[in-house]
C-alpha atoms as a PDB file:
ATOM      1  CA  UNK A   1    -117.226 106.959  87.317  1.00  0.00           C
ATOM      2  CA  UNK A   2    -115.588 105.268  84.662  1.00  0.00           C
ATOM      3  CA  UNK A   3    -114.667 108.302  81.460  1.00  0.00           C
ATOM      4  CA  UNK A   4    -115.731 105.322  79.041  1.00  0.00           C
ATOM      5  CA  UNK A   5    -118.700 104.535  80.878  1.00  0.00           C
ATOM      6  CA  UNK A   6    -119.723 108.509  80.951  1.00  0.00           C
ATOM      7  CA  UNK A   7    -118.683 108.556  77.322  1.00  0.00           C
ATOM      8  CA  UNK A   8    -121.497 105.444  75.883  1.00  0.00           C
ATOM      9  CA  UNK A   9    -124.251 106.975  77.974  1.00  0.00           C
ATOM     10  CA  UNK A  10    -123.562 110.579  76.300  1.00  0.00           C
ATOM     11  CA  UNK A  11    -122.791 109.067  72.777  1.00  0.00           C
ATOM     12  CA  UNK A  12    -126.195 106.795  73.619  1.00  0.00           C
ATOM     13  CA  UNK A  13    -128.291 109.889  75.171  1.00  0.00           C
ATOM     14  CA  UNK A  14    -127.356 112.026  72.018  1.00  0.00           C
ATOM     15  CA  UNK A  15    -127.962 108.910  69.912  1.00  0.00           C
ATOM     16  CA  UNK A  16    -131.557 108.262  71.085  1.00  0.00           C
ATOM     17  CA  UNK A  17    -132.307 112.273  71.231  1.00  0.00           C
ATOM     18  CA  UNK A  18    -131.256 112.564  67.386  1.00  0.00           C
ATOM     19  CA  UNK A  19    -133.755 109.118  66.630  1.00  0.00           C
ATOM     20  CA  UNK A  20    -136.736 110.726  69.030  1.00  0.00           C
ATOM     21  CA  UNK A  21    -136.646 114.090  67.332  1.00  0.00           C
ATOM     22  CA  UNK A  22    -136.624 112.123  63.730  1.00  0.00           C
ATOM     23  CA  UNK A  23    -139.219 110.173  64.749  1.00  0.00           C
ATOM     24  CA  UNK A  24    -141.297 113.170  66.224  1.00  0.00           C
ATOM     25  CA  UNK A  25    -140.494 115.254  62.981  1.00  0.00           C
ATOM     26  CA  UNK A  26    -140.964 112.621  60.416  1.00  0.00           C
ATOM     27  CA  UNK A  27    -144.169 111.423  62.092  1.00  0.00           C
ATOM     28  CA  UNK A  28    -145.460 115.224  61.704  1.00  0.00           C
ATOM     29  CA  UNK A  29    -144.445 115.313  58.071  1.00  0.00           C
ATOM     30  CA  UNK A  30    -146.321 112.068  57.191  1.00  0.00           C
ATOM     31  CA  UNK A  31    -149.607 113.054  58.996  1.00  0.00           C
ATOM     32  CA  UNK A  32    -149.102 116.619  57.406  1.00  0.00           C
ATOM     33  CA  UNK A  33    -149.241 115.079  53.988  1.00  0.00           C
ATOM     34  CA  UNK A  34    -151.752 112.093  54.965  1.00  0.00           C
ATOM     35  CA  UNK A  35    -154.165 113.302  57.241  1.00  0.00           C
ATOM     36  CA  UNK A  36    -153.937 117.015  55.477  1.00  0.00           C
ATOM     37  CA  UNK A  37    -153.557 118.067  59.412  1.00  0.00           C
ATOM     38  CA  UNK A  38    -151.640 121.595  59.901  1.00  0.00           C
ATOM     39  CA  UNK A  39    -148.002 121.171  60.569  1.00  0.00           C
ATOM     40  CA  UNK A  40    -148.811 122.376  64.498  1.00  0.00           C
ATOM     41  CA  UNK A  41    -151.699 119.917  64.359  1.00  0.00           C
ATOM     42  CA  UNK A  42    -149.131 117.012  62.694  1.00  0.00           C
ATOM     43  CA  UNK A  43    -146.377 117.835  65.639  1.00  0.00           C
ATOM     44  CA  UNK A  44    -148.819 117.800  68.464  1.00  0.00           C
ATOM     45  CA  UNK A  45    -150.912 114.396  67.713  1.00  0.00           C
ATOM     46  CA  UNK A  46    -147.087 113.038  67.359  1.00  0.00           C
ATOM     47  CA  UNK A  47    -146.109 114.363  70.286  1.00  0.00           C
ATOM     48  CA  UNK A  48    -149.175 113.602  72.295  1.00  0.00           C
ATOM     49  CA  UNK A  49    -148.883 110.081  70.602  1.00  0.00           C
ATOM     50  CA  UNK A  50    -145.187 109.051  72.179  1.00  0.00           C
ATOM     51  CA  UNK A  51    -145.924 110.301  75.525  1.00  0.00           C
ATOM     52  CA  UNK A  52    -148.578 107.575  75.734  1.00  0.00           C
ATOM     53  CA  UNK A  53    -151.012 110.542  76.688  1.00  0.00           C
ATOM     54  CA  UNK A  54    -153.837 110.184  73.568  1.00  0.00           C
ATOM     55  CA  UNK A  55    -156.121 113.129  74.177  1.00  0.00           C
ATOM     56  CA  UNK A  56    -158.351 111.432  71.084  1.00  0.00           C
ATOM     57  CA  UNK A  57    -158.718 115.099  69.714  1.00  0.00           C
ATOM     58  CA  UNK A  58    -156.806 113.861  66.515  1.00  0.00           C
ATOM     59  CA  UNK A  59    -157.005 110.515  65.227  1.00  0.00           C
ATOM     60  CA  UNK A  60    -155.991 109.191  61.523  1.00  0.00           C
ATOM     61  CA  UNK A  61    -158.827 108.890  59.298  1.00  0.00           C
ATOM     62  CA  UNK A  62    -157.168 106.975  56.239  1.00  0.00           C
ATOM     63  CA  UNK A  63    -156.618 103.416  56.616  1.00  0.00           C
ATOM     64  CA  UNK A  64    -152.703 104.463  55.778  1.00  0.00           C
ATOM     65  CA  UNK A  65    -152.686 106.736  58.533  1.00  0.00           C
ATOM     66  CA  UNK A  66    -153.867 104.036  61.033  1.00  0.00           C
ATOM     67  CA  UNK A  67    -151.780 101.458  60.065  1.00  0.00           C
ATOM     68  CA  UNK A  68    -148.691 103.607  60.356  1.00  0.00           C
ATOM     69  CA  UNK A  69    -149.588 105.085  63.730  1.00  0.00           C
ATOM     70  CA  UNK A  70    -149.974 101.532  64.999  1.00  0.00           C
ATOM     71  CA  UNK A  71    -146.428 101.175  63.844  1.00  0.00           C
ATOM     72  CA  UNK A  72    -145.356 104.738  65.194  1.00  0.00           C
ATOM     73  CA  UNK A  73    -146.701 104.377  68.389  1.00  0.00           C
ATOM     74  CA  UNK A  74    -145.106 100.416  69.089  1.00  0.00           C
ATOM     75  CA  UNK A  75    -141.399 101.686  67.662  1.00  0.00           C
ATOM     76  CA  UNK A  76    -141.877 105.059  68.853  1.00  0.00           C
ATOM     77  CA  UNK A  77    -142.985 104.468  72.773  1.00  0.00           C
ATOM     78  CA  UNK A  78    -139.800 102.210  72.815  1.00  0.00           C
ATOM     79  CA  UNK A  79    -137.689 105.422  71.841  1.00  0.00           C
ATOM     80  CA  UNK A  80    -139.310 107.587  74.203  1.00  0.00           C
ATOM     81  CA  UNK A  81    -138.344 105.487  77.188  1.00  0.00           C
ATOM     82  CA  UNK A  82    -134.849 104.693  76.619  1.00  0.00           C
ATOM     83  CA  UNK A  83    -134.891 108.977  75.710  1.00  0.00           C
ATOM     84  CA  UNK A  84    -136.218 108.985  79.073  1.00  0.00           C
ATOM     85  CA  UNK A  85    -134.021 106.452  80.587  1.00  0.00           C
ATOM     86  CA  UNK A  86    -130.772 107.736  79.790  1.00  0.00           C
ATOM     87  CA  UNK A  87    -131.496 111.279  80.667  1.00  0.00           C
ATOM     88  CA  UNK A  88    -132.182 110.374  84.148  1.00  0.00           C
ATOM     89  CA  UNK A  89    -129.120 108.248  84.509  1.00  0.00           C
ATOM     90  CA  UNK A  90    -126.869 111.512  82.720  1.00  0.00           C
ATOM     91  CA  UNK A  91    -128.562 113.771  85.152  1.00  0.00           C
ATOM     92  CA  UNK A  92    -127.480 110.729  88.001  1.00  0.00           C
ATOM     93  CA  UNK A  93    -124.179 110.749  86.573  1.00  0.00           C
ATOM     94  CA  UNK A  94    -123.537 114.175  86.468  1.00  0.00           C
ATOM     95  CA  UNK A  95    -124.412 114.692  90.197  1.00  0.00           C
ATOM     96  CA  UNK A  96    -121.742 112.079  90.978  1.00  0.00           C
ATOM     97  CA  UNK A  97    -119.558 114.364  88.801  1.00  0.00           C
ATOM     98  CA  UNK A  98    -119.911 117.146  90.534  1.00  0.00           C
ATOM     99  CA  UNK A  99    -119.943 115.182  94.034  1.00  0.00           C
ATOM    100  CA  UNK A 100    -116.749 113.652  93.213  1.00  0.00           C
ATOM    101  CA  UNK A 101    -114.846 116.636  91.731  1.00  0.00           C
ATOM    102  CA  UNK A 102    -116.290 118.878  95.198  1.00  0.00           C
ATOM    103  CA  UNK A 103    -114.735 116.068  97.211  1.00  0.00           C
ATOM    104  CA  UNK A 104    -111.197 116.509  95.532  1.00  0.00           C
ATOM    105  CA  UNK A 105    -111.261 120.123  96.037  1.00  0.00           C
ATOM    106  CA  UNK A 106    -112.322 119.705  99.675  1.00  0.00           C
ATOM    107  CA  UNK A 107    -109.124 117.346 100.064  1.00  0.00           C
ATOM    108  CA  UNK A 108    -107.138 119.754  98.264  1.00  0.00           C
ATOM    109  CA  UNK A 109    -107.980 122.739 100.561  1.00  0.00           C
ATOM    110  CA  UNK A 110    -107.282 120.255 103.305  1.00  0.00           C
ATOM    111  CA  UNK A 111    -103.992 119.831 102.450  1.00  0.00           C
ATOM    112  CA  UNK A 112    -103.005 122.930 101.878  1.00  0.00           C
ATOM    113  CA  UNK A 113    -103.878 124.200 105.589  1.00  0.00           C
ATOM    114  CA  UNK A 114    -101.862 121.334 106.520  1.00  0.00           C
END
């Protein structure tokens, strides 16, 4: 694996973690304040909002709030994937790591009982 290649998808994959969690926190702070939901309440709708699940147990009432979470949940889904995306191709990447560098020290140890 190429060490620039690694490095983008780590820079990206911290990148997109850093935008998800401002999303999820910022999304809890507006409903906190708009909806007058408790700040668990806030963090869980948002939460259960980007993972596409919608339980329907909290909804937005004002027409703020709705217009917003349409918003939130077309910008925020998008994060959420490419979160999603790029920590199953780091976890791929580190296996070939680890593959790789097991390989060299098998070659090594070959050698040396050579």
């Amino acid at each position: 694996m190429e060490p620039s290649k690694i490095f983008n998808t780590k820079r990206l994959f911290r990148l997109t973690a850093i935008i998800a969690l401002t999303l999820l926190v910022g999304g809890a702070i507006f409903f906190h304040f708009q909806e007058k939901w408790s700040w668990l309440d806030s963090f869980y709708f948002c939460t259960v909002t980007l993972a596409t699940v919608g339980y329907g147990d909290f909804t937005p009432h004002t027409s703020l709030g709705k217009i917003v979470d349409i918003f939130y949940i077309l910008g925020g889904i998008g994060v959420i994937v490419t979160f999603a995306n790029l920590f199953v191709r780091r976890a791929g990447e580190r296996a070939v790591e680890k593959s790789e560098a097991r390989a060299k020290e098998g070659k090594q140890r070959f050698k040396r009982k050579i």
